[in-house]
N, C-alpha and C. Protein backbone atom coordinates (compact mmCIF):
# COMPACT_ATOMS: atom_id res chain seq x y z
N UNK A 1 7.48 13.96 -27.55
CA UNK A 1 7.02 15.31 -27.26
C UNK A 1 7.83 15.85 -26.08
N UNK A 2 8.00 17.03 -25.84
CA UNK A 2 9.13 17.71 -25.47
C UNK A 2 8.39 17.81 -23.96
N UNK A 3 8.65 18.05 -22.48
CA UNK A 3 8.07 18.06 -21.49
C UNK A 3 6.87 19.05 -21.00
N UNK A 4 8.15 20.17 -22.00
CA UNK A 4 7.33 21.42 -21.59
C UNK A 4 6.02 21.65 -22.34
N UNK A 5 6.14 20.84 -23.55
CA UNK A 5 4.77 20.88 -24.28
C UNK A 5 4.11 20.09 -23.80
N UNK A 6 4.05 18.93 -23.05
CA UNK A 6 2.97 18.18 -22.89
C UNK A 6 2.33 18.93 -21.45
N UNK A 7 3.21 19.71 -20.53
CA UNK A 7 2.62 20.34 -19.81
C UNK A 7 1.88 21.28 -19.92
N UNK A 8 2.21 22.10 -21.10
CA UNK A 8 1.26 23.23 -21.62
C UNK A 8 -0.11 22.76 -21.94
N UNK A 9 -0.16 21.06 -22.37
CA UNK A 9 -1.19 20.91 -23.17
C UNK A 9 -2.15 19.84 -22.36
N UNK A 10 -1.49 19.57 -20.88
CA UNK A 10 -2.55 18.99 -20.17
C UNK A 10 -3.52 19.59 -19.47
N UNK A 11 -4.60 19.17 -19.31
CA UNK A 11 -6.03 19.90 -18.98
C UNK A 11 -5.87 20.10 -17.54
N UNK A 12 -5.58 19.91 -16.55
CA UNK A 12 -5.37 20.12 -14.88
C UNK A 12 -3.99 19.37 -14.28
N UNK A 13 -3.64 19.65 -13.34
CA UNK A 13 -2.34 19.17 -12.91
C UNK A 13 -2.63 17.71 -12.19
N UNK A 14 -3.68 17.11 -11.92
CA UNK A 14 -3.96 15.89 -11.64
C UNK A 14 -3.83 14.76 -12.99
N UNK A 15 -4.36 15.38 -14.05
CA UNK A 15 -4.13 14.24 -15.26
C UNK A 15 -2.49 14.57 -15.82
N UNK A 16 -1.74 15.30 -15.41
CA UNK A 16 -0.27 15.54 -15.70
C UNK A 16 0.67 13.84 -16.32
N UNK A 17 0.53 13.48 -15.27
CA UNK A 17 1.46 12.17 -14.65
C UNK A 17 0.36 10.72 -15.39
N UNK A 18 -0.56 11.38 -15.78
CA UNK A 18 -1.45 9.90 -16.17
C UNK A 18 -0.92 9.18 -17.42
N UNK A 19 -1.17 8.51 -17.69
CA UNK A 19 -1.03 7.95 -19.15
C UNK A 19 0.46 7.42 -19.50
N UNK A 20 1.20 7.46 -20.78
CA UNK A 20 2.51 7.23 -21.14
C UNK A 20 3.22 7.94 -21.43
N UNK A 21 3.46 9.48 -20.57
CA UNK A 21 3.78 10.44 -21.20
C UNK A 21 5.19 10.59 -20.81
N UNK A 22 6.36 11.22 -21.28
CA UNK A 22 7.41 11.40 -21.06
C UNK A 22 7.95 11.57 -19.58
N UNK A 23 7.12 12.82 -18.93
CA UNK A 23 6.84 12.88 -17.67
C UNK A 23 6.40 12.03 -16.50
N UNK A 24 5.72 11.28 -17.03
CA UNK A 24 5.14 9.82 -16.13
C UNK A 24 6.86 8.87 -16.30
N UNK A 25 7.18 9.05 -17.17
CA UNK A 25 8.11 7.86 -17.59
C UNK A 25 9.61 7.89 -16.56
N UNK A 26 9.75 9.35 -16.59
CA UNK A 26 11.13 9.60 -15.76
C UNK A 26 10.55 9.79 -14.54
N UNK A 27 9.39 10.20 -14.16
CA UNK A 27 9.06 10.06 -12.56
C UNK A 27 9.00 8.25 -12.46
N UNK A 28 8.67 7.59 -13.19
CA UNK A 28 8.44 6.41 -12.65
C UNK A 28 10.02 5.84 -12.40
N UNK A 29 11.00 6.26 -13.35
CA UNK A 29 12.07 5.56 -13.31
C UNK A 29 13.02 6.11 -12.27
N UNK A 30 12.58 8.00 -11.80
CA UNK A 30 13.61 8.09 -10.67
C UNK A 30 12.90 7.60 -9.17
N UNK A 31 11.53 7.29 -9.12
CA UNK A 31 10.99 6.21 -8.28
C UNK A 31 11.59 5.35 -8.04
N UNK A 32 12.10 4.00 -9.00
CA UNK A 32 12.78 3.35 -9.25
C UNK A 32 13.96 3.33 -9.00
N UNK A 33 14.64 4.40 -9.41
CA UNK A 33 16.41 4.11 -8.91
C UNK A 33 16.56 4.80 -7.50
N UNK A 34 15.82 5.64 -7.47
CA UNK A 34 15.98 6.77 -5.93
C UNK A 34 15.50 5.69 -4.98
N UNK A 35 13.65 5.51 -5.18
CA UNK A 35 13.30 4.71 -4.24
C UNK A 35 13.50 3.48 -3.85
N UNK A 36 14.06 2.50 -4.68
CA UNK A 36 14.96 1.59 -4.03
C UNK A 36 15.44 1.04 -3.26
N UNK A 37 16.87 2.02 -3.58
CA UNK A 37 17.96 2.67 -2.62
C UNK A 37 17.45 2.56 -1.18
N UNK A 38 16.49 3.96 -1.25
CA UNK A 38 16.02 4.28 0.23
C UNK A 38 15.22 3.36 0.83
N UNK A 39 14.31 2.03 0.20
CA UNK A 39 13.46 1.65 1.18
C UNK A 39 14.38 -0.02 1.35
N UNK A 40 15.08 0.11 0.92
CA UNK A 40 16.24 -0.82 0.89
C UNK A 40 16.98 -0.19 2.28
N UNK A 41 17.44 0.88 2.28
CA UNK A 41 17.93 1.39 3.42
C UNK A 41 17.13 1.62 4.66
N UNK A 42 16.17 2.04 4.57
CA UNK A 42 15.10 2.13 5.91
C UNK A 42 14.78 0.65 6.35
N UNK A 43 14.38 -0.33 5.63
CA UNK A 43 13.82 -1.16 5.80
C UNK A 43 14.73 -2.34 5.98
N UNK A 44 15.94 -2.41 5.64
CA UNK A 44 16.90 -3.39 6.14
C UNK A 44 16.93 -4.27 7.12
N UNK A 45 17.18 -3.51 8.18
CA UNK A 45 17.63 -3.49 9.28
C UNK A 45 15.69 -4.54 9.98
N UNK A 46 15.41 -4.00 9.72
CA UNK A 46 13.92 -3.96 10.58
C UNK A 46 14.00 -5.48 9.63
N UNK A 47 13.60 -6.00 8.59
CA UNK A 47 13.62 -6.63 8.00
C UNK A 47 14.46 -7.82 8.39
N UNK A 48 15.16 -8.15 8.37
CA UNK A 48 16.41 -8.74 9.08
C UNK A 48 16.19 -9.29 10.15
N UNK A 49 15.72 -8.02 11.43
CA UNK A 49 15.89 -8.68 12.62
C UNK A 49 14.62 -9.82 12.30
N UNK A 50 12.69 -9.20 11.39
CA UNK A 50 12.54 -10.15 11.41
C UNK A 50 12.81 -11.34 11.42
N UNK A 51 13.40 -11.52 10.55
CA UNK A 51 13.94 -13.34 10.00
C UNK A 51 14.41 -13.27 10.77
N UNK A 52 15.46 -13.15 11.41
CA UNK A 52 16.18 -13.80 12.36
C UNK A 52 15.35 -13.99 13.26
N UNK A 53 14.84 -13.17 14.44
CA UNK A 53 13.62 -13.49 15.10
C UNK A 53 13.18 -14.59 15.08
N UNK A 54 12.30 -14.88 13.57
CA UNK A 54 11.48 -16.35 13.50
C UNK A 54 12.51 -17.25 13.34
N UNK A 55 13.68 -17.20 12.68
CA UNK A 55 14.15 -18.31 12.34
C UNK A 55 14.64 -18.79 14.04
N UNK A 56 14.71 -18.36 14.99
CA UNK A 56 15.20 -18.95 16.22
C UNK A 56 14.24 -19.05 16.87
N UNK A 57 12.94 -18.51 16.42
CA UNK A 57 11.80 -19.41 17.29
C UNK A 57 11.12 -20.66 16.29
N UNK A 58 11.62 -20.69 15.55
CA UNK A 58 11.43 -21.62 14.27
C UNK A 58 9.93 -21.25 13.70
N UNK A 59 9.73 -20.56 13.22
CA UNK A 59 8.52 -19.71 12.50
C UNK A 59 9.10 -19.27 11.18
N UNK A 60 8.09 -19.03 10.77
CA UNK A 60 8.37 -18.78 9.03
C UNK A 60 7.28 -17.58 8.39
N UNK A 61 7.16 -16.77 7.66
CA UNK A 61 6.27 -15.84 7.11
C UNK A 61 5.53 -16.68 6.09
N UNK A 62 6.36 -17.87 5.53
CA UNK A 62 5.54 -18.22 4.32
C UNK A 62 4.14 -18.94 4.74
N UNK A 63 3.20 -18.89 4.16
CA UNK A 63 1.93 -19.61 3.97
C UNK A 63 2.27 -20.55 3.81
N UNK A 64 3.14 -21.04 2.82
CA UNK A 64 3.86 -22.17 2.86
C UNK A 64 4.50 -22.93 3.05
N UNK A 65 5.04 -23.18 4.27
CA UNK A 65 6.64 -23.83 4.35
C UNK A 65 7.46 -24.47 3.52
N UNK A 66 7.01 -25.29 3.03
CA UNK A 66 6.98 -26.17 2.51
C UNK A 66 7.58 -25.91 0.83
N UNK A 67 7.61 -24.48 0.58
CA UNK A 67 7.90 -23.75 -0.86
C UNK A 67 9.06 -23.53 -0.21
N UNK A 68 9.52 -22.68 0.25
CA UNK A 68 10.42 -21.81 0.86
C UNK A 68 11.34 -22.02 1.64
N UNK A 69 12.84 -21.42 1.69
CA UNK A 69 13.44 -21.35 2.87
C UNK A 69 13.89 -19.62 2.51
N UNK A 70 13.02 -19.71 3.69
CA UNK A 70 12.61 -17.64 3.60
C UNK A 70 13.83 -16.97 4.17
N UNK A 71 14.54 -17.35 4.93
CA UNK A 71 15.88 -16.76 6.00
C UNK A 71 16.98 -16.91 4.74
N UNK A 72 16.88 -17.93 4.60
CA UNK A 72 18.33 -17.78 3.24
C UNK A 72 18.08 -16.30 2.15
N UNK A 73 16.50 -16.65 1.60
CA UNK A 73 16.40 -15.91 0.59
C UNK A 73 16.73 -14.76 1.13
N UNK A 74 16.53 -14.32 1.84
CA UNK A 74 16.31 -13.10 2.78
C UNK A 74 17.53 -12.39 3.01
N UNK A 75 18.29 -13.26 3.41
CA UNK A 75 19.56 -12.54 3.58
C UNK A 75 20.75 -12.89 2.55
N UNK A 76 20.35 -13.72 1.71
CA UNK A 76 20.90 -13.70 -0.34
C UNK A 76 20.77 -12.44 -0.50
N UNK A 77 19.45 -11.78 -0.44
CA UNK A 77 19.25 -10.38 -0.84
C UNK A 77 19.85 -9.08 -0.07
N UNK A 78 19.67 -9.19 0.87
CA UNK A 78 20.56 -8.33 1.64
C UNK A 78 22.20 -8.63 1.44
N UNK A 79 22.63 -9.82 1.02
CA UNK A 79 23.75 -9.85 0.97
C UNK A 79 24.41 -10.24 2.19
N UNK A 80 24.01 -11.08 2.76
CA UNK A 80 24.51 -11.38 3.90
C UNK A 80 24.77 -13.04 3.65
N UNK A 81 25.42 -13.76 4.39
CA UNK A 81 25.68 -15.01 5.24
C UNK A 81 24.87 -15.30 6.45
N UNK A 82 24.77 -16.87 6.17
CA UNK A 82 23.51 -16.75 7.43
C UNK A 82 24.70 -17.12 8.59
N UNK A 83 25.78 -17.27 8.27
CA UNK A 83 26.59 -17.33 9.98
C UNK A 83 26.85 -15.76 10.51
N UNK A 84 26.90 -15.13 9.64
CA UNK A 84 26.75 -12.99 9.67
C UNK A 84 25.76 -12.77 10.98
N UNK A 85 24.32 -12.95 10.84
CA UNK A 85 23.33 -12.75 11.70
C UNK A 85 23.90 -13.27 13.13
């Protein structure tokens, strides 16, 4: 169904975005590629210094230790080297 029709044919602008509708679908996906990006970018940095932080007071976020080595994963994802930090 075409956008503009499903907008014509929703009952208030709060149930717009509900359900599986075409409109829900590309807001969810430019969520997805836009928001990302950006909380990838805001949150980097801040993120980061965490781990590093704990990893030199030797602390860990996990509940677990014992699962995890959280500083590697951490900066795998960021793309970093842990001799970088």
């Amino acid at each position: 169904m075409e956008i503009c029709a499903q907008v014509e044919i929703a009952d208030c602008m709060q149930t717009l975005f509900r359900g599986n509708s075409l409109a829900s679908k590309i807001m969810a996906y430019c969520f997805k590629i836009y928001g990302h990006g950006y909380l990838r970018e805001l949150l980097n940095g801040l993120v980061t210094e965490m781990f590093i932080a704990a990893e030199k007071l030797g602390l860990s976020y996990e509940v677990d230790p014992a699962r995890c080595v959280v500083l590697v994963l951490v900066l795998r994802f960021f793309g970093l080297e842990e001799e970088e930090y």
